[in-house]
Protein backbone atom coordinates (compact mmCIF):
# COMPACT_ATOMS: atom_id res chain seq x y z
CA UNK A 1 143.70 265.76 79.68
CA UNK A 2 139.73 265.74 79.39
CA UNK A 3 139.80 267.87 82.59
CA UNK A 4 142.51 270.50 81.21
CA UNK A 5 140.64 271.03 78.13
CA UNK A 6 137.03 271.29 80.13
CA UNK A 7 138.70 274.16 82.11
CA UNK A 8 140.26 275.75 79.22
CA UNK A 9 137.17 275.85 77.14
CA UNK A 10 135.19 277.23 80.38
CA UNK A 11 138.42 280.36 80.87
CA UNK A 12 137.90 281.22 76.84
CA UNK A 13 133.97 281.42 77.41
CA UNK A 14 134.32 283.44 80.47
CA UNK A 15 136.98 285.78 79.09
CA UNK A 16 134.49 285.91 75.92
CA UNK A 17 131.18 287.20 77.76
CA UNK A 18 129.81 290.71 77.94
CA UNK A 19 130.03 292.39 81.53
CA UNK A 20 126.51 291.48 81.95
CA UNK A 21 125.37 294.37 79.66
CA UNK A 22 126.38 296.95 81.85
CA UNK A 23 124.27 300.24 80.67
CA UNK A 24 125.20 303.49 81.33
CA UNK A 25 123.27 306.86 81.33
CA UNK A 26 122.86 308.40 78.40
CA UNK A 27 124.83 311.58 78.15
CA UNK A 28 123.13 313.03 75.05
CA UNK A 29 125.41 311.97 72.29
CA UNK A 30 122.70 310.09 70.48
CA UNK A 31 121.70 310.92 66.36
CA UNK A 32 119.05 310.78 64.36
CA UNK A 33 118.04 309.67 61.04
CA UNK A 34 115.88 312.94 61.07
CA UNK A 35 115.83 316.39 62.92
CA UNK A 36 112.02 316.90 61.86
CA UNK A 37 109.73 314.47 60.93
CA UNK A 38 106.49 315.65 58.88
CA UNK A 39 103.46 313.69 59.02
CA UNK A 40 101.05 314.36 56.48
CA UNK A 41 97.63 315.93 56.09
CA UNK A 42 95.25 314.83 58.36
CA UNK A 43 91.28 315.34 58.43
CA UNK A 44 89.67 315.20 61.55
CA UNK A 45 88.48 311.90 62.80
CA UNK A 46 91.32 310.17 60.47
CA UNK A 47 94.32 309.14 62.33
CA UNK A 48 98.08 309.33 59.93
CA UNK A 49 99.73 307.16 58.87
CA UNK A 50 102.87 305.53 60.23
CA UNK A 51 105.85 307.17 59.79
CA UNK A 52 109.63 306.14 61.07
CA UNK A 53 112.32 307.52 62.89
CA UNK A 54 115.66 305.94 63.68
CA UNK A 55 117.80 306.52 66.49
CA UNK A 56 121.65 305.47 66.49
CA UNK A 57 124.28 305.02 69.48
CA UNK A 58 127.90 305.64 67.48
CA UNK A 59 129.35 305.63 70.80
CA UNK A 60 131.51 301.65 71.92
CA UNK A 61 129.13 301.77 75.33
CA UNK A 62 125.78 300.33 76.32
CA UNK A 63 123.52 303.32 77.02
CA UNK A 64 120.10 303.96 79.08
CA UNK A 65 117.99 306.58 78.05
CA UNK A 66 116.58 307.96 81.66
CA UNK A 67 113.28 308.39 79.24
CA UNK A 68 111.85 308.84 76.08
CA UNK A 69 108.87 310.83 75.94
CA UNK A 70 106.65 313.58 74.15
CA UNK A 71 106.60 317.10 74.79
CA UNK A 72 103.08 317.56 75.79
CA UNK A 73 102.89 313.86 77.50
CA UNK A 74 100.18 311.73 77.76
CA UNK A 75 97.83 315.33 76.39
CA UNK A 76 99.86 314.86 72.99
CA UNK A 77 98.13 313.67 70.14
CA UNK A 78 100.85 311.83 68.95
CA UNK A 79 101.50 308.09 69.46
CA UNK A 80 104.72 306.15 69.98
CA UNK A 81 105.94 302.83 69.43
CA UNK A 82 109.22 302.24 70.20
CA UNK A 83 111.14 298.72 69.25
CA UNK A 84 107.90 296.97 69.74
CA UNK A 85 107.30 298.55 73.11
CA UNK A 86 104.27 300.49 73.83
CA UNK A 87 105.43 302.49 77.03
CA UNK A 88 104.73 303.18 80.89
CA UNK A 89 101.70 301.54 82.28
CA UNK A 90 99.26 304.93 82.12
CA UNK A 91 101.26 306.47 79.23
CA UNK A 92 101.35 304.02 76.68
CA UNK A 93 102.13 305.69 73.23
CA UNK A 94 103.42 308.69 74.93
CA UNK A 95 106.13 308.24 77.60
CA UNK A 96 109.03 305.20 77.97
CA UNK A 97 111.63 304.99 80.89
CA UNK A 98 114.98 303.50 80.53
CA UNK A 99 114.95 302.68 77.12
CA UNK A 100 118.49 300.81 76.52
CA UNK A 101 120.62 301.39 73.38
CA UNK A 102 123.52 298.76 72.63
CA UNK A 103 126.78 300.41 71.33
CA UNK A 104 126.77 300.40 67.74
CA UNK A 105 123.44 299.92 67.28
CA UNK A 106 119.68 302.21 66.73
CA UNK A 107 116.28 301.47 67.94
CA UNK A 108 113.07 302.29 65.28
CA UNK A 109 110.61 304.86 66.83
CA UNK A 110 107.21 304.77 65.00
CA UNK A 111 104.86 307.53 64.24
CA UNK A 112 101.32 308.31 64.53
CA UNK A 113 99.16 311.18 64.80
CA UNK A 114 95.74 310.46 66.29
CA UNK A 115 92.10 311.47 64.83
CA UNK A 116 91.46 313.92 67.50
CA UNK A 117 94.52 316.37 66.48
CA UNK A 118 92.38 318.90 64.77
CA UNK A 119 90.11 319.74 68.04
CA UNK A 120 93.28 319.81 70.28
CA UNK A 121 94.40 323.59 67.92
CA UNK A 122 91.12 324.54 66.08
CA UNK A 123 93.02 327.90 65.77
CA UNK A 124 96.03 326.89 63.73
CA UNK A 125 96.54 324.76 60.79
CA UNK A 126 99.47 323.10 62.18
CA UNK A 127 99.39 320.59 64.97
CA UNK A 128 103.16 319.90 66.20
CA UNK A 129 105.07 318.37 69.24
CA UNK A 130 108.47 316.95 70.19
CA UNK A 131 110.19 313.78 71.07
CA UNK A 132 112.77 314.68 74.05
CA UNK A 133 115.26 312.09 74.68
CA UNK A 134 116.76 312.99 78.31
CA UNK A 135 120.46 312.41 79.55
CA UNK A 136 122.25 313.21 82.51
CA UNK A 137 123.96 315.96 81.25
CA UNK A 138 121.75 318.91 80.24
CA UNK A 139 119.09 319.62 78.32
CA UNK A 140 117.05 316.79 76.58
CA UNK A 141 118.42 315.93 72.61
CA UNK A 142 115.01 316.77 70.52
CA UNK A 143 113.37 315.58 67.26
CA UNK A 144 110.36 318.15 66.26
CA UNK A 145 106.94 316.30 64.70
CA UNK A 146 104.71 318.58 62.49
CA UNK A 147 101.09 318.04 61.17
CA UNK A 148 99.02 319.58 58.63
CA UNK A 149 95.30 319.13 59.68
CA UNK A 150 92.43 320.05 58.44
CA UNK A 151 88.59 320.32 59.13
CA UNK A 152 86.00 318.56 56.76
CA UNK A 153 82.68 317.02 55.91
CA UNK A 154 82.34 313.52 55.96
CA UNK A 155 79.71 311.79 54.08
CA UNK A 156 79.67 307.85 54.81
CA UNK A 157 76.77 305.46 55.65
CA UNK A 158 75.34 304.31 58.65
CA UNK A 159 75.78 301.15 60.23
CA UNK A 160 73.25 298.89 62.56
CA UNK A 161 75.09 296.94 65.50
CA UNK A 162 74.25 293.00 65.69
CA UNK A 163 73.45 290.99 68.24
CA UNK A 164 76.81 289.22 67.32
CA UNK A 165 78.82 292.32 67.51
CA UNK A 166 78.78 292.69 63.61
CA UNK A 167 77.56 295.89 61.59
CA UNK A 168 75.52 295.88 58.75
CA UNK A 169 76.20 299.24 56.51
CA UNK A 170 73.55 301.14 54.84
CA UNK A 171 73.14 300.38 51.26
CA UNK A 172 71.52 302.18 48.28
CA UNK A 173 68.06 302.26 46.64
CA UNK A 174 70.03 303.98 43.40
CA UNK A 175 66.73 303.85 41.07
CA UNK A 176 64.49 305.27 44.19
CA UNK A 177 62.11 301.45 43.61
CA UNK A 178 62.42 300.25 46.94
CA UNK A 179 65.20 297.71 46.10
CA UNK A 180 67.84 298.64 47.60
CA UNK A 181 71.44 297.16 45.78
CA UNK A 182 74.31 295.42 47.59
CA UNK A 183 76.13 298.77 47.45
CA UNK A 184 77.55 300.42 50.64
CA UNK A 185 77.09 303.71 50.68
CA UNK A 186 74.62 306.89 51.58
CA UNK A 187 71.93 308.97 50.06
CA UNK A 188 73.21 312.81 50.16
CA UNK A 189 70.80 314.92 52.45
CA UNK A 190 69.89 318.15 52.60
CA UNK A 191 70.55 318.48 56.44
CA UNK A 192 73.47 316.91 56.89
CA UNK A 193 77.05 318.87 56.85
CA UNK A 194 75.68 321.68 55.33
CA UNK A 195 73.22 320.51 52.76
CA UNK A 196 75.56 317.39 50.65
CA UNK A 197 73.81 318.74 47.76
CA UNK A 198 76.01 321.68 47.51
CA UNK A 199 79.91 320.84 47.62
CA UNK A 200 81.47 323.64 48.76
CA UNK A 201 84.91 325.23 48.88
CA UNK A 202 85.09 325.64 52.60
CA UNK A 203 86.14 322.25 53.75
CA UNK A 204 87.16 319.26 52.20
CA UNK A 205 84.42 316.58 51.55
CA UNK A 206 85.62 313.13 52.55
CA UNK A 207 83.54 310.21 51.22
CA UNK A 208 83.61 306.76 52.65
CA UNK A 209 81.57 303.73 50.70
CA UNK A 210 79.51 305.34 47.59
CA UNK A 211 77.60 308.64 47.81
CA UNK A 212 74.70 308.81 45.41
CA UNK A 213 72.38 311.71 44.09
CA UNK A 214 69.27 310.10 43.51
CA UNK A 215 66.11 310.44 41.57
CA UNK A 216 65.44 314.15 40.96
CA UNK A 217 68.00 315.37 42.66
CA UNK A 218 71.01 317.50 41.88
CA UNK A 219 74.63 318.02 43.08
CA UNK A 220 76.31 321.21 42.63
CA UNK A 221 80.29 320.76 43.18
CA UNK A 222 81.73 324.68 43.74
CA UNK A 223 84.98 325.80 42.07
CA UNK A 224 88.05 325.01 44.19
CA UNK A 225 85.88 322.19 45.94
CA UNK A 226 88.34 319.15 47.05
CA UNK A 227 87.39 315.72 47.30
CA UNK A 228 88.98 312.72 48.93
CA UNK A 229 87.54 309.29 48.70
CA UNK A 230 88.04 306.35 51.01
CA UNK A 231 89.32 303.01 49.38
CA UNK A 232 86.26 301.47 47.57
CA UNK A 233 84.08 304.76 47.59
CA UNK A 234 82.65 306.98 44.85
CA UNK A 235 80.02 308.82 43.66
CA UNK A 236 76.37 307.71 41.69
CA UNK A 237 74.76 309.81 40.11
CA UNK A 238 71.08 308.16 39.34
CA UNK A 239 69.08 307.67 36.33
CA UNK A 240 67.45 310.83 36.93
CA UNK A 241 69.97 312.49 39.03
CA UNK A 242 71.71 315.23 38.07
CA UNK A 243 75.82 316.38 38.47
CA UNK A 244 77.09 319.95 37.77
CA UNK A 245 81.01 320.30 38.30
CA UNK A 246 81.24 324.23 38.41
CA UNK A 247 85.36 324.23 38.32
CA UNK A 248 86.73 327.45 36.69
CA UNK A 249 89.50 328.43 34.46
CA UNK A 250 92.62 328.69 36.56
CA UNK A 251 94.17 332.28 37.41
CA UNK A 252 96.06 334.21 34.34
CA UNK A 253 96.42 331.18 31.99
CA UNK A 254 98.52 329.17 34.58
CA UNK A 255 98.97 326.10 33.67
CA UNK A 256 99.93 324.56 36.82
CA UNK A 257 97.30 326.39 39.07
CA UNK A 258 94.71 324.38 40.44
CA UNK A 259 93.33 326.79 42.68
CA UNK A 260 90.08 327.08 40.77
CA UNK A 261 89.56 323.44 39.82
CA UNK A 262 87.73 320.85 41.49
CA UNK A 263 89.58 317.90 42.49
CA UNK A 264 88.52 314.28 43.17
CA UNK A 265 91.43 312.14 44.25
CA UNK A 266 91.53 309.46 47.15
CA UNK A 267 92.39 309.97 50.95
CA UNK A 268 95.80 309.37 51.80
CA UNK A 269 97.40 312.50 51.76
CA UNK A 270 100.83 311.35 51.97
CA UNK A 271 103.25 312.22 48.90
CA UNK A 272 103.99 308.62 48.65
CA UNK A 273 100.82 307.76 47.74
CA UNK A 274 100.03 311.57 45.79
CA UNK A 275 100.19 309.56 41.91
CA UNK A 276 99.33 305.81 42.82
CA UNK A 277 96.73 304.30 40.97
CA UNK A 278 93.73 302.76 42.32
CA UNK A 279 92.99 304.09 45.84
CA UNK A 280 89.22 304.58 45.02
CA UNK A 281 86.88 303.14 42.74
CA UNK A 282 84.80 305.76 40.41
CA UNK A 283 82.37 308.53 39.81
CA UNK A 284 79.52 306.12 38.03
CA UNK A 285 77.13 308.17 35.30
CA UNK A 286 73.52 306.32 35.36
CA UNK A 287 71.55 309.84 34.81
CA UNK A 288 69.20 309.88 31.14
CA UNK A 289 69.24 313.70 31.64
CA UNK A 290 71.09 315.75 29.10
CA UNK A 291 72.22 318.72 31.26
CA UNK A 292 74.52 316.57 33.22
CA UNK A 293 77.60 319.00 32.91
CA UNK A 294 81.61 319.13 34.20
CA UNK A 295 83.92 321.44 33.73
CA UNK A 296 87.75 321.81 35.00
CA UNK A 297 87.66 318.87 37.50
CA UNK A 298 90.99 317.35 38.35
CA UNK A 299 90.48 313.45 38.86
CA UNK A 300 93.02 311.30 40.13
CA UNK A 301 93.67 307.66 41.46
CA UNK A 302 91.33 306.51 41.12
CA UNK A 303 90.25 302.38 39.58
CA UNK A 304 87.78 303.95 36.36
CA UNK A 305 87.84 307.76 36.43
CA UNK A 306 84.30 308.06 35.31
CA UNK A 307 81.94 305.02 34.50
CA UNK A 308 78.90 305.98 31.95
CA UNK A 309 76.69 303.15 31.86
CA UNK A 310 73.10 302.32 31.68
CA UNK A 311 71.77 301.08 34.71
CA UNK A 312 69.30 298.64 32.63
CA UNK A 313 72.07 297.47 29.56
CA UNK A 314 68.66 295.20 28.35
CA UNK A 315 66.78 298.32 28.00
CA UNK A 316 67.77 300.23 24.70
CA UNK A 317 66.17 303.21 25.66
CA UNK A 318 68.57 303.36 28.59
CA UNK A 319 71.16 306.11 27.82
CA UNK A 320 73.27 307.77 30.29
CA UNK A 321 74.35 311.13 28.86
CA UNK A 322 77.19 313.45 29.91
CA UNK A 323 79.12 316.71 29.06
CA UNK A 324 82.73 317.07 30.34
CA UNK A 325 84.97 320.11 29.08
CA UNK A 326 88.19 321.35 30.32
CA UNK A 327 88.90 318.34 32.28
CA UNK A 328 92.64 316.11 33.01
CA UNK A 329 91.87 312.73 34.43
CA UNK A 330 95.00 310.89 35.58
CA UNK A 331 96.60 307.76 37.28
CA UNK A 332 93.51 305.21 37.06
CA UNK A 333 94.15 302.16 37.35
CA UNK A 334 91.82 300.41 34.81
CA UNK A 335 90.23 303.34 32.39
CA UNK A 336 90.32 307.21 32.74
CA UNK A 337 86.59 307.77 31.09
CA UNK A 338 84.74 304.47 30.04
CA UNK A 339 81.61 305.02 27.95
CA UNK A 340 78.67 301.85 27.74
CA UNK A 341 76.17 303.06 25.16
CA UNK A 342 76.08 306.45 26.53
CA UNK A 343 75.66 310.14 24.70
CA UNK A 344 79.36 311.88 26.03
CA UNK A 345 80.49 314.78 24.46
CA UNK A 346 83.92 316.64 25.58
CA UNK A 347 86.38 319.45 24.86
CA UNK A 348 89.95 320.33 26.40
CA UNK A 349 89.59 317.24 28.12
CA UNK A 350 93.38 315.27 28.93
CA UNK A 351 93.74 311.68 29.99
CA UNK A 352 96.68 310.25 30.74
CA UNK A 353 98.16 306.78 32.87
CA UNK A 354 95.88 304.63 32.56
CA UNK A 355 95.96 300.66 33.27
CA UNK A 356 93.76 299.63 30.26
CA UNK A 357 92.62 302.75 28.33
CA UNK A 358 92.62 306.22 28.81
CA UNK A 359 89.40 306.55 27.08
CA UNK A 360 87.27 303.42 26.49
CA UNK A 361 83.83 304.07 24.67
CA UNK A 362 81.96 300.64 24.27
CA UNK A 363 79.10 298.71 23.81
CA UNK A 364 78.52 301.64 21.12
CA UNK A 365 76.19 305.13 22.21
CA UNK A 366 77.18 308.52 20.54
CA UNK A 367 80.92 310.23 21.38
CA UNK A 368 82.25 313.66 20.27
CA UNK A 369 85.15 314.82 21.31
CA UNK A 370 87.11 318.25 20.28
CA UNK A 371 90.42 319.40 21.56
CA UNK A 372 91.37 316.32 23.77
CA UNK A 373 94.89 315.17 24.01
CA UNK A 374 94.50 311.32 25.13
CA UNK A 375 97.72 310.16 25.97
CA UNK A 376 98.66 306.84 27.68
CA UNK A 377 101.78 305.82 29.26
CA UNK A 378 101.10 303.33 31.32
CA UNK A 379 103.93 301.19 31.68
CA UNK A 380 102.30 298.15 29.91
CA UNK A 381 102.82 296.50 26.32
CA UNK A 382 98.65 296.31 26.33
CA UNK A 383 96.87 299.71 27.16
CA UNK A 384 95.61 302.37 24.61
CA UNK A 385 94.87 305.87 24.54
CA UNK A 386 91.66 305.21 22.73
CA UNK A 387 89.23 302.32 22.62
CA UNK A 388 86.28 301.89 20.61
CA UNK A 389 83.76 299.10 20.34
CA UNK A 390 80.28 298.15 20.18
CA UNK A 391 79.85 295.12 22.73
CA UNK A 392 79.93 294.71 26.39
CA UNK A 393 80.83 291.12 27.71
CA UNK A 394 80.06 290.15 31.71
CA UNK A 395 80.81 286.93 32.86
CA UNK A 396 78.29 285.20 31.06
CA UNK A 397 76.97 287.07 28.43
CA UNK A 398 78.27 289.46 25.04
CA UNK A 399 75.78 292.23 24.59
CA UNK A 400 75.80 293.61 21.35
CA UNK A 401 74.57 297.24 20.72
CA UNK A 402 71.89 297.67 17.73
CA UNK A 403 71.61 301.22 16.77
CA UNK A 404 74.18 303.51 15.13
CA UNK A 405 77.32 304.14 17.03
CA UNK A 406 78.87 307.41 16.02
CA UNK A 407 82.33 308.36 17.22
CA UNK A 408 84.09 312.18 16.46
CA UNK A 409 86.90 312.91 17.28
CA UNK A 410 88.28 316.11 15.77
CA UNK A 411 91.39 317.65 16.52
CA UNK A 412 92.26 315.67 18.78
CA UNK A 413 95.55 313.62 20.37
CA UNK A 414 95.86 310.22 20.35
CA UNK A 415 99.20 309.17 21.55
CA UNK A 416 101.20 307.16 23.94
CA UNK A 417 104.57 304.57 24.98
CA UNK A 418 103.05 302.21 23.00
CA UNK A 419 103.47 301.30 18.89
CA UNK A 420 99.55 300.98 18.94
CA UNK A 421 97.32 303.51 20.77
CA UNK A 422 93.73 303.13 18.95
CA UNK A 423 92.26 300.56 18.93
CA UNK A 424 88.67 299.86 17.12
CA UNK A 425 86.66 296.50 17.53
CA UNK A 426 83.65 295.70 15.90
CA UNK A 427 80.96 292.24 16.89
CA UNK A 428 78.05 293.42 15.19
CA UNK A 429 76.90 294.03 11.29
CA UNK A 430 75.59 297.57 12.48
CA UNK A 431 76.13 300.51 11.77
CA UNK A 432 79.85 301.57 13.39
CA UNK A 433 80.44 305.15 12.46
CA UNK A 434 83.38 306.68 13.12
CA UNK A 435 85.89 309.50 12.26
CA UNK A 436 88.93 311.26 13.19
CA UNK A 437 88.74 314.56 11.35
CA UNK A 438 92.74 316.55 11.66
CA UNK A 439 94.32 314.02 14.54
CA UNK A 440 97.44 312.83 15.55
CA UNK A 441 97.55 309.30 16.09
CA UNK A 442 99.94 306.70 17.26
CA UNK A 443 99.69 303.75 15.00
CA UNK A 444 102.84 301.81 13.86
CA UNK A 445 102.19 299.25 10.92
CA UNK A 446 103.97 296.41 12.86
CA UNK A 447 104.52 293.48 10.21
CA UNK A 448 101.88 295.19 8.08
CA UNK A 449 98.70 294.43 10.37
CA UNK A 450 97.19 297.59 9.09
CA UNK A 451 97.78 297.15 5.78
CA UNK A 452 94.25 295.15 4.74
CA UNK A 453 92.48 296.60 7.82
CA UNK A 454 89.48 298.34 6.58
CA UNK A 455 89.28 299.79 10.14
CA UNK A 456 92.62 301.77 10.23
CA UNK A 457 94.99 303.76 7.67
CA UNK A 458 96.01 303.49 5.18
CA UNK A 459 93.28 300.84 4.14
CA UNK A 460 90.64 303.24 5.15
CA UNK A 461 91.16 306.59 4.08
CA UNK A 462 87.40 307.39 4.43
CA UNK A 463 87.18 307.58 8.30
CA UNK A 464 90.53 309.49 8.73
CA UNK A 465 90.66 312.68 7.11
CA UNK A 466 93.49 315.02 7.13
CA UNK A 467 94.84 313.08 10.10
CA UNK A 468 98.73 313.21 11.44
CA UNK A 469 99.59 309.11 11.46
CA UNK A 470 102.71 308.46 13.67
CA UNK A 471 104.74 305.47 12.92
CA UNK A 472 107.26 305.59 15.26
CA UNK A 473 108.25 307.87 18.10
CA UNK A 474 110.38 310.59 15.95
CA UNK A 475 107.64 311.37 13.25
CA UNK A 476 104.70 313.88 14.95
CA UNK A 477 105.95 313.63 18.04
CA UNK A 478 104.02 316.16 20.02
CA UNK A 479 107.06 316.36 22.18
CA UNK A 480 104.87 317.33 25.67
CA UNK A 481 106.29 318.97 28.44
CA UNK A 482 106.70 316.00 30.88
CA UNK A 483 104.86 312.93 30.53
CA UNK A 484 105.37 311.35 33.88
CA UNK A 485 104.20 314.32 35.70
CA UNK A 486 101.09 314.48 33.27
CA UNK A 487 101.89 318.27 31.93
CA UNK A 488 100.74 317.20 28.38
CA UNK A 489 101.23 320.35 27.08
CA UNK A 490 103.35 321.50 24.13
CA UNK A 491 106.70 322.22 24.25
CA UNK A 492 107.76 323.57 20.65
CA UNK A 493 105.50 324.99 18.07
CA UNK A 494 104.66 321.65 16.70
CA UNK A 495 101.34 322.71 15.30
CA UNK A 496 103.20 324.84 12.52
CA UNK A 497 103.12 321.63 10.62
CA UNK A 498 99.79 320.39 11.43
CA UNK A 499 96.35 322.11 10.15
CA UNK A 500 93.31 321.71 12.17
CA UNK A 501 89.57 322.17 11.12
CA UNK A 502 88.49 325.47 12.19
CA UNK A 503 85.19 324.88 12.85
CA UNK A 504 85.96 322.58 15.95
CA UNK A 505 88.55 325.56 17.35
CA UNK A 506 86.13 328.32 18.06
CA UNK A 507 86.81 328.11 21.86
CA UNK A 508 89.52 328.93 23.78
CA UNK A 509 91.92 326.06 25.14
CA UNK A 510 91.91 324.59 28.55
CA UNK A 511 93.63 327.12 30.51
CA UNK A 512 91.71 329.95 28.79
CA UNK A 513 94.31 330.84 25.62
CA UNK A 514 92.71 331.70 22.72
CA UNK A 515 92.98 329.62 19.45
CA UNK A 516 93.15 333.07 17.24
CA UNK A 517 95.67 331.63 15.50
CA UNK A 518 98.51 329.00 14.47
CA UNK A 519 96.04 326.54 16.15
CA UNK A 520 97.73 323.38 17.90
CA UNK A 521 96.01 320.05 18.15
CA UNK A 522 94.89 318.50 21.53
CA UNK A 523 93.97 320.34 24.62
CA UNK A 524 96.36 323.06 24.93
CA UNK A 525 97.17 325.74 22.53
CA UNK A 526 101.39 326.59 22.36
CA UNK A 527 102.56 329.50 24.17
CA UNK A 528 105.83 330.45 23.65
């Protein structure tokens, strides 16, 4: 019986088994999860990212593709992996023989475009190839790859080989003393890429570790200049530096046309990462001068959009100063502009996503602002639109600002997601001077925790004067055009029940309309 059984169990497992995988050429029936695939932007010297294709058999047989290769072979600037495979010895990345396909099932090809792609077509924008999959019937089945590439300038510091194979990476001297700080990054020069003192509209600038204009020095950024910063990188402007953002008013009033703008935003290109937060760190304000001016930049993605701050906070002589007009910062991860005891004035300016604040001024200084719309809708229960204080608190330490603090804000938006988007916090016995003179703010009375507040309405009628309070998210809503997509601008004739002061409107809005008449609060004047 115990031998029957043995040689029954052996006949099922032996009637059970594959035929030994027996593959057959492919005769060109396979499909594909895309016809095209489109990798990004990329600059010269920067490879792409990865991107994915899938590859099905919906046939019942085992298949063998004779080869999988691309177009231009092992001259392509493309790169393959297949299934974890890398390909023919001498052709890795480019060209695979007998790649086998079960029945039923796909295979994942993967993606790249190398950093050489630009100097392979110099004459063309577009860099593009195939991926033929051959048969043994007729002509190979095809998938087409496309690339965007572009030229640009690239402004990152140097680095000294070890004797153990390590680099060390320039780092700055940002007061021009000799010390240098344990900041990676590179002092601009006039002989490199053009002169870095003059940002241009010719090329992209890409940035990797912190550029900085030093002592004495100034940058000039062109209209329709683009910059992309590498993860952890930025821009310093030094205590007696100087920055000059020369972006432009964009073409007839159009709302939606950067071409004349400047743009910061990070490096990676791809529309997956074209509104995520974070990707570099910040533009960082130490310059005392008071000509420090920017005008219609576009920032984006970045951790603090721009970071005023003395580079001494001990010193109270120590005041960074800064003018920004017709500005939209967007998508920071921590705070869109953050003031530390610093002189800023702005008009037009709009703010919006932002992980903490959308505009933070602290540890006191001297703020006027006309026309902004500061709107925050960060998907948090915490962040603000506005923040103001007169403290700044490291690790150790609470510094505590001794001079007046002054804060205008006239005309201006002040709205958000949340029930609360103002917030005012006060550690000294100081003077703490503020006033919001014809606003629209978003402040709900939860539970009554305004009502014995001297800081906010309707306690303190003093500081807010002729000011729009909204209480919940049907009264003064300013009804934008789309939030998530940051167009903050109106989309009824809202302002025909709001006043403004007149004396803060004599300028046209951000896009160029003029405020003749029926003036709207916030950045942008309505246009039917």
């Amino acid at each position: 019986m115990r031998k029957l059984l043995f040689l029954f169990f052996i006949t099922i497992a032996l009637s059970s088994c594959r035929k030994d995988f027996e593959f057959e050429p492919n005769t060109g029936g396979l499909e594909f999860s895309k016809d095209t695939v489109y990798l990004d932007t990329v600059f010269s010297n920067i490879g792409s990212s990865t991107y994915r294709l899938k590859v099905f058999n919906k046939s019942d047989k085992d298949i063998a593709i004779p080869k999988i290769q691309l177009g231009k072979g092992v001259n392509s600037k493309y790169r393959l992996m297949i299934d974890g495979m890398t390909g023919d010895a001498g052709a890795q990345g480019k060209i695979f023989s007998n790649v086998e396909l079960l029945a039923k099932d796909s295979l994942f090809i993967f993606i790249e475009v190398t950093s050489d792609a630009a100097s392979a077509n110099p004459a063309d924008f577009l860099y593009t190839d195939q991926i033929q999959f051959t048969n043994v019937t007729g002509a190979p089945q095809t998938v087409e790859l496309v690339t965007l590439i572009q030229d640009a300038y690239f402004i990152y510091p140097n680095r000294t080989l070890n004797p153990d194979n390590t680099f060390t990476y320039e780092k700055l001297d940002i007061d021009g003393n000799g010390t240098f700080e344990d900041i990676i990054g590179s002092t601009l020069s006039h002989t490199e890429n053009d002169d870095e003192y003059h940002w241009k509209n010719t090329k992209p600038y890409v940035v990797y570790g912190y550029a900085l204009v030093p002592n004495n020095e100034e940058l000039i950024v062109d209209a329709g200049a683009r910059v992309h910063f590498h993860a952890n990188s930025g821009l310093i402007i030094a205590k007696n530096g100087k920055l000059t953002v020369n972006g432009q008013d964009p073409p007839l009033n159009d709302k939606e046309d950067v071409t004349n703008e400047v743009i910061f935003e990070g490096d990676r290109l791809e529309p997956g990462f074209s509104e995520v937060p974070g990707q570099w760190l910040a533009i960082i304000n130490f310059s005392n001068r008071n000509d420090n001016v920017i005008n219609h930049l576009t920032l984006k993605n970045a951790t603090v959009g721009i970071l005023s701050t003395p580079s001494d906070v001990d010193d109270a002589t120590d005041i960074p100063q800064l003018t920004i007009n017709n500005s939209q910062i967007y998508n920071c991860s921590n705070v869109g502009i953050l003031g530390r005891r610093s002189t800023i004035t702005g008009r037009n300016n709009v703010i919006n996503f932002c992980g903490e604040a959308s505009l933070a001024c602290t540890y006191g200084g001297t703020y006027n602002f006309n026309h902004c719309t500061f709107n925050n809708n960060w998907n948090s229960s915490k962040q603000v639109a506005v923040l103001l204080n007169d403290y700044y608190k490291d690790a150790t330490t609470l510094y505590i600002n001794n001079p007046v603090n002054i804060f205008n804000f006239n005309n201006c938006v002040v709205y958000g997601s949340n029930q609360i988007e103002l917030r005012i916090e006060k550690e000294s016995t100081n003077t703490f001077s503020y006033r919001f003179n014809h606003c629209l703010i978003k402040l709900n009375n939860i539970n009554n925790q305004f009502s014995n507040n001297i800081f906010y309405p309707p306690t303190n009628t003093t500081d807010f004067t002729s000011c729009y309070i909204a209480t919940n998210s049907s009264t003064f809503n300013p009804k934008f055009k789309n939030v998530s997509k940051n167009k903050l601008w109106l989309n009824e004739a809202w302002n025909t029940v709001m006043t403004n002061d007149s004396v803060f409107s004599s300028f046209n809005d951000i896009v160029g309309n003029s405020r003749s008449s029926n003036v709207a609060l916030g950045a942008y004047q309505f246009v039917p």
